[in-house]
N, C-alpha and C. Protein backbone atom coordinates (compact mmCIF):
# COMPACT_ATOMS: atom_id res chain seq x y z
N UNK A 1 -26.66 -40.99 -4.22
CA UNK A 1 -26.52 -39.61 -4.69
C UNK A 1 -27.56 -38.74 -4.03
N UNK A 2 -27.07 -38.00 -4.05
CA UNK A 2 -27.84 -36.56 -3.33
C UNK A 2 -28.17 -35.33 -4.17
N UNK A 3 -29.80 -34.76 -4.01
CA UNK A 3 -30.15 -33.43 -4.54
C UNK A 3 -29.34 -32.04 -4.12
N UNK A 4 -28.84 -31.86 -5.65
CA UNK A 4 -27.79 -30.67 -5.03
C UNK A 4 -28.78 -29.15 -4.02
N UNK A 5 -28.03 -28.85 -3.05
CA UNK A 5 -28.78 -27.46 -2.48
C UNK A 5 -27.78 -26.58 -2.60
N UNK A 6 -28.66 -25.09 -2.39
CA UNK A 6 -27.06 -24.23 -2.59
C UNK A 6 -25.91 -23.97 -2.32
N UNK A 7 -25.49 -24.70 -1.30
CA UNK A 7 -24.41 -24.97 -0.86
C UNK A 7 -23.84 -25.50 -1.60
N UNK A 8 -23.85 -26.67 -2.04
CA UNK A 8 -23.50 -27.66 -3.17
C UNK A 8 -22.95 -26.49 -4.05
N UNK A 9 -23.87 -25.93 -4.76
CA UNK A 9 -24.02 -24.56 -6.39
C UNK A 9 -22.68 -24.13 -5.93
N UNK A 10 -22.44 -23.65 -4.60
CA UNK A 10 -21.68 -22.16 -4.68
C UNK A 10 -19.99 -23.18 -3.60
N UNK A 11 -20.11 -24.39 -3.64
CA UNK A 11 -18.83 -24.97 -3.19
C UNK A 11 -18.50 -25.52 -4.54
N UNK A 12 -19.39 -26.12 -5.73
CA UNK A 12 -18.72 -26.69 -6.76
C UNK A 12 -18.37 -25.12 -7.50
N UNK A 13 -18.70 -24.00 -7.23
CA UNK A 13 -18.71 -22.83 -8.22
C UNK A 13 -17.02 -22.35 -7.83
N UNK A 14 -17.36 -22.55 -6.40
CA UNK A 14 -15.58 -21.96 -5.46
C UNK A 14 -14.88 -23.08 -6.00
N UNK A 15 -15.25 -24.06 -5.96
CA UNK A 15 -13.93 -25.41 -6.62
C UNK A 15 -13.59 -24.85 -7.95
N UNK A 16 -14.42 -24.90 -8.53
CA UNK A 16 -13.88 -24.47 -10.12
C UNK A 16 -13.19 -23.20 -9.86
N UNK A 17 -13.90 -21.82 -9.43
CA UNK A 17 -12.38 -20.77 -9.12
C UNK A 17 -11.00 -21.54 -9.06
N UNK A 18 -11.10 -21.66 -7.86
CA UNK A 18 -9.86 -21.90 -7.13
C UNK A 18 -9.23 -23.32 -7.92
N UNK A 19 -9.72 -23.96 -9.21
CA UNK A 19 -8.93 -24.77 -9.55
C UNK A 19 -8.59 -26.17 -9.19
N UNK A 20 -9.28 -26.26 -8.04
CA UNK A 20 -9.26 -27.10 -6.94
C UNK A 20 -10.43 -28.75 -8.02
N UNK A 21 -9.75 -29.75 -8.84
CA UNK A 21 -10.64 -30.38 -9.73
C UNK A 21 -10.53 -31.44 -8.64
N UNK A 22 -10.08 -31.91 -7.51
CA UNK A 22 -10.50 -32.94 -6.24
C UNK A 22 -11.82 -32.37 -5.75
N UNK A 23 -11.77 -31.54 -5.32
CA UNK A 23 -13.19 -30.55 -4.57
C UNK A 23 -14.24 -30.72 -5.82
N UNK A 24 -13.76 -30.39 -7.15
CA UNK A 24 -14.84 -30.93 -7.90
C UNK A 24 -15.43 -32.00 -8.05
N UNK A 25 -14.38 -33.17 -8.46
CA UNK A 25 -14.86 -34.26 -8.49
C UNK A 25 -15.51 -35.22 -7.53
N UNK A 26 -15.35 -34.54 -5.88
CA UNK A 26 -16.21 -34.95 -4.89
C UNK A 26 -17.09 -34.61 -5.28
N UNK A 27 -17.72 -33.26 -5.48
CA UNK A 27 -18.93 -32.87 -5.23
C UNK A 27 -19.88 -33.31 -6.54
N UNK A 28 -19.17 -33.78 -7.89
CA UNK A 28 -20.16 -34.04 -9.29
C UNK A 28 -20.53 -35.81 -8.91
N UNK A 29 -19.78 -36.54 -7.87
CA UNK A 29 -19.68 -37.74 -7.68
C UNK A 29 -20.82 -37.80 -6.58
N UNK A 30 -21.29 -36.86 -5.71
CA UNK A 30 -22.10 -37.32 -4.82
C UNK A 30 -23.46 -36.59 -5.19
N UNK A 31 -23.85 -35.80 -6.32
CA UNK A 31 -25.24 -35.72 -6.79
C UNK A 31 -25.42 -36.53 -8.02
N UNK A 32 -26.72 -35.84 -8.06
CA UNK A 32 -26.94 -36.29 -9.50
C UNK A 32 -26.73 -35.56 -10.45
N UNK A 33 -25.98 -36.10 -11.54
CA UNK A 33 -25.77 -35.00 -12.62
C UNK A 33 -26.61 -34.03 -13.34
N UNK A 34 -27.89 -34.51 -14.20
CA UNK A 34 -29.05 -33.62 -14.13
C UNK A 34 -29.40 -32.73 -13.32
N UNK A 35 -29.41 -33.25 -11.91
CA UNK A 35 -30.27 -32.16 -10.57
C UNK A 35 -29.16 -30.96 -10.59
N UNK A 36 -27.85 -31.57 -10.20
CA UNK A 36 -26.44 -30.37 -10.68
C UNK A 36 -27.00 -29.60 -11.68
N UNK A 37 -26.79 -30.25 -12.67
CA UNK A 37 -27.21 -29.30 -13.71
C UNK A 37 -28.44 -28.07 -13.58
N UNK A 38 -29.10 -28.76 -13.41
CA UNK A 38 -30.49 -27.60 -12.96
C UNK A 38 -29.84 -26.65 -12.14
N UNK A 39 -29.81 -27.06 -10.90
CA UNK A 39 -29.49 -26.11 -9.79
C UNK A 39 -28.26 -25.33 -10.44
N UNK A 40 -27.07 -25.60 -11.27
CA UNK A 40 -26.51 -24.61 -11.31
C UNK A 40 -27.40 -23.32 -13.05
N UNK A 41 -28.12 -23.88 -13.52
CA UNK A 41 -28.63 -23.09 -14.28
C UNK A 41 -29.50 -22.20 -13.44
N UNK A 42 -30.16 -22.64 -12.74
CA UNK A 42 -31.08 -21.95 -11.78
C UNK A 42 -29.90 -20.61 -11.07
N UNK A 43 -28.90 -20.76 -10.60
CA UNK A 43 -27.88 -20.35 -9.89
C UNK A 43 -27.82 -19.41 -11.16
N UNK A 44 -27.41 -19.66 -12.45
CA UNK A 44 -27.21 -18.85 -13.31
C UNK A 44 -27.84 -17.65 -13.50
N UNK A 45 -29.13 -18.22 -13.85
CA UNK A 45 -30.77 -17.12 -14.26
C UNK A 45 -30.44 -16.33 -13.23
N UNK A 46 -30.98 -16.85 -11.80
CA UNK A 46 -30.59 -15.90 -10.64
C UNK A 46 -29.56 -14.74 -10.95
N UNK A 47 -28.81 -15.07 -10.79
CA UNK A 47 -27.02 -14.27 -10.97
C UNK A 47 -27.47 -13.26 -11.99
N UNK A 48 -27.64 -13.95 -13.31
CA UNK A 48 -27.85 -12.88 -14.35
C UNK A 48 -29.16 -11.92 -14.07
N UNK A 49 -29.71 -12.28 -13.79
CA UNK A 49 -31.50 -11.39 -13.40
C UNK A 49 -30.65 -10.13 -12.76
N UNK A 50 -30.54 -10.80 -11.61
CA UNK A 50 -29.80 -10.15 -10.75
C UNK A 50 -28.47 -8.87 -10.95
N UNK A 51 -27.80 -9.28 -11.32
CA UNK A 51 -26.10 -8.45 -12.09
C UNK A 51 -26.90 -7.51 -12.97
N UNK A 52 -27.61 -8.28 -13.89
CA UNK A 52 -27.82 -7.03 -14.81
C UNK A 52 -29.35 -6.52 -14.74
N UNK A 53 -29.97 -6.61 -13.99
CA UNK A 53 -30.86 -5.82 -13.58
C UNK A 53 -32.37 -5.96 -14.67
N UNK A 54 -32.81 -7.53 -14.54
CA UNK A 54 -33.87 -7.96 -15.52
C UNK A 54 -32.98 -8.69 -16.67
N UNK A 55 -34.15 -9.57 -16.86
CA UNK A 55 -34.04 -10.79 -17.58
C UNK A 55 -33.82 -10.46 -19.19
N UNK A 56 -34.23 -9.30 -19.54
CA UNK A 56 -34.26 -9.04 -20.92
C UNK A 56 -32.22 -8.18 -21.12
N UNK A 57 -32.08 -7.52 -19.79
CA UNK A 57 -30.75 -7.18 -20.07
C UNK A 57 -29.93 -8.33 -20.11
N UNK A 58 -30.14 -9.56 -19.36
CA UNK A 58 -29.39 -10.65 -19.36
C UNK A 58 -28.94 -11.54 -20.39
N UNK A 59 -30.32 -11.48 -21.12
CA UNK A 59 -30.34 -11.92 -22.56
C UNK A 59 -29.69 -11.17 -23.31
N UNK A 60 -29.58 -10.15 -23.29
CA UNK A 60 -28.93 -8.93 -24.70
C UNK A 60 -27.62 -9.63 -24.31
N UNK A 61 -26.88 -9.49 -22.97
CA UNK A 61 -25.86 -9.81 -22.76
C UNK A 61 -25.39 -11.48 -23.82
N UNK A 62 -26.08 -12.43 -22.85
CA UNK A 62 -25.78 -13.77 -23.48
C UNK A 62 -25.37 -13.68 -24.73
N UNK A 63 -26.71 -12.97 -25.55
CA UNK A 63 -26.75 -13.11 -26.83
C UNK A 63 -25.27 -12.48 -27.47
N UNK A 64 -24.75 -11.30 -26.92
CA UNK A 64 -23.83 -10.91 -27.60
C UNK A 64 -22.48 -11.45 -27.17
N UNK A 65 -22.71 -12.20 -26.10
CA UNK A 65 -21.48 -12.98 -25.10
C UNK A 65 -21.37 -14.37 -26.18
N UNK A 66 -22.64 -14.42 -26.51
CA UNK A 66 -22.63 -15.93 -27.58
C UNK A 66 -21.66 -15.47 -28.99
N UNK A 67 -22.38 -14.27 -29.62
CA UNK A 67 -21.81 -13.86 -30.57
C UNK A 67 -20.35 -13.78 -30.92
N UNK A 68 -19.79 -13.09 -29.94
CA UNK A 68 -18.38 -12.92 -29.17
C UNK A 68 -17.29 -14.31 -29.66
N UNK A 69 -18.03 -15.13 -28.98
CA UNK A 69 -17.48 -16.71 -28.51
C UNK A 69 -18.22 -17.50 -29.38
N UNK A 70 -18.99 -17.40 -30.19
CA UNK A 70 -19.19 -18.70 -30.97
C UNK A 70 -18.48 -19.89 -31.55
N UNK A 71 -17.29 -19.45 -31.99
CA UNK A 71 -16.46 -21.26 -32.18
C UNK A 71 -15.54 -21.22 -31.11
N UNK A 72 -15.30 -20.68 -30.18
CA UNK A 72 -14.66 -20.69 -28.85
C UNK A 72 -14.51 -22.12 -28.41
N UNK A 73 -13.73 -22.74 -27.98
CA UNK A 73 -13.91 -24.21 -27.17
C UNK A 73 -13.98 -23.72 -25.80
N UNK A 74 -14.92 -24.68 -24.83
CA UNK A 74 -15.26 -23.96 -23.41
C UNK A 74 -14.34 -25.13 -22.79
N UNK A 75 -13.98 -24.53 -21.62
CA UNK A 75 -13.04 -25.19 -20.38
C UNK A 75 -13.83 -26.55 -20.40
């Protein structure tokens, strides 16, 4: 297994778009699941910092994105 890099983040991110669960299951099969994990939370924070312009707008968001969706079942 291999440490995911961003490439990895943003080809398993395009697999999931596009639906494509072969392209997924290559890419969750050749890291490590934890390190995945990180790197795409990391990918996350980024994104959100980013989109909404500071970390405290990102949070208001979540928080009310949580609110929203709380007994929601996720994909």
């Amino acid at each position: 297994m291999t440490s995911p890099t961003a490439e990895t983040v943003v080809a398993l991110l395009r697999a999931g778009l596009a639906n494509d669960q072969e392209g997924q299951a290559v890419i969750l099969a050749s890291c490590d699941p934890l390190e995945l994990l990180g790197a795409l939370a990391g990918f996350t924070i980024a994104m959100g910092h980013n989109v909404f312009h500071g970390a405290d707008n990102f949070d208001e968001f979540l928080s009310d994105w949580q609110a929203a969706h709380l007994n929601d079942p996720m994909p």
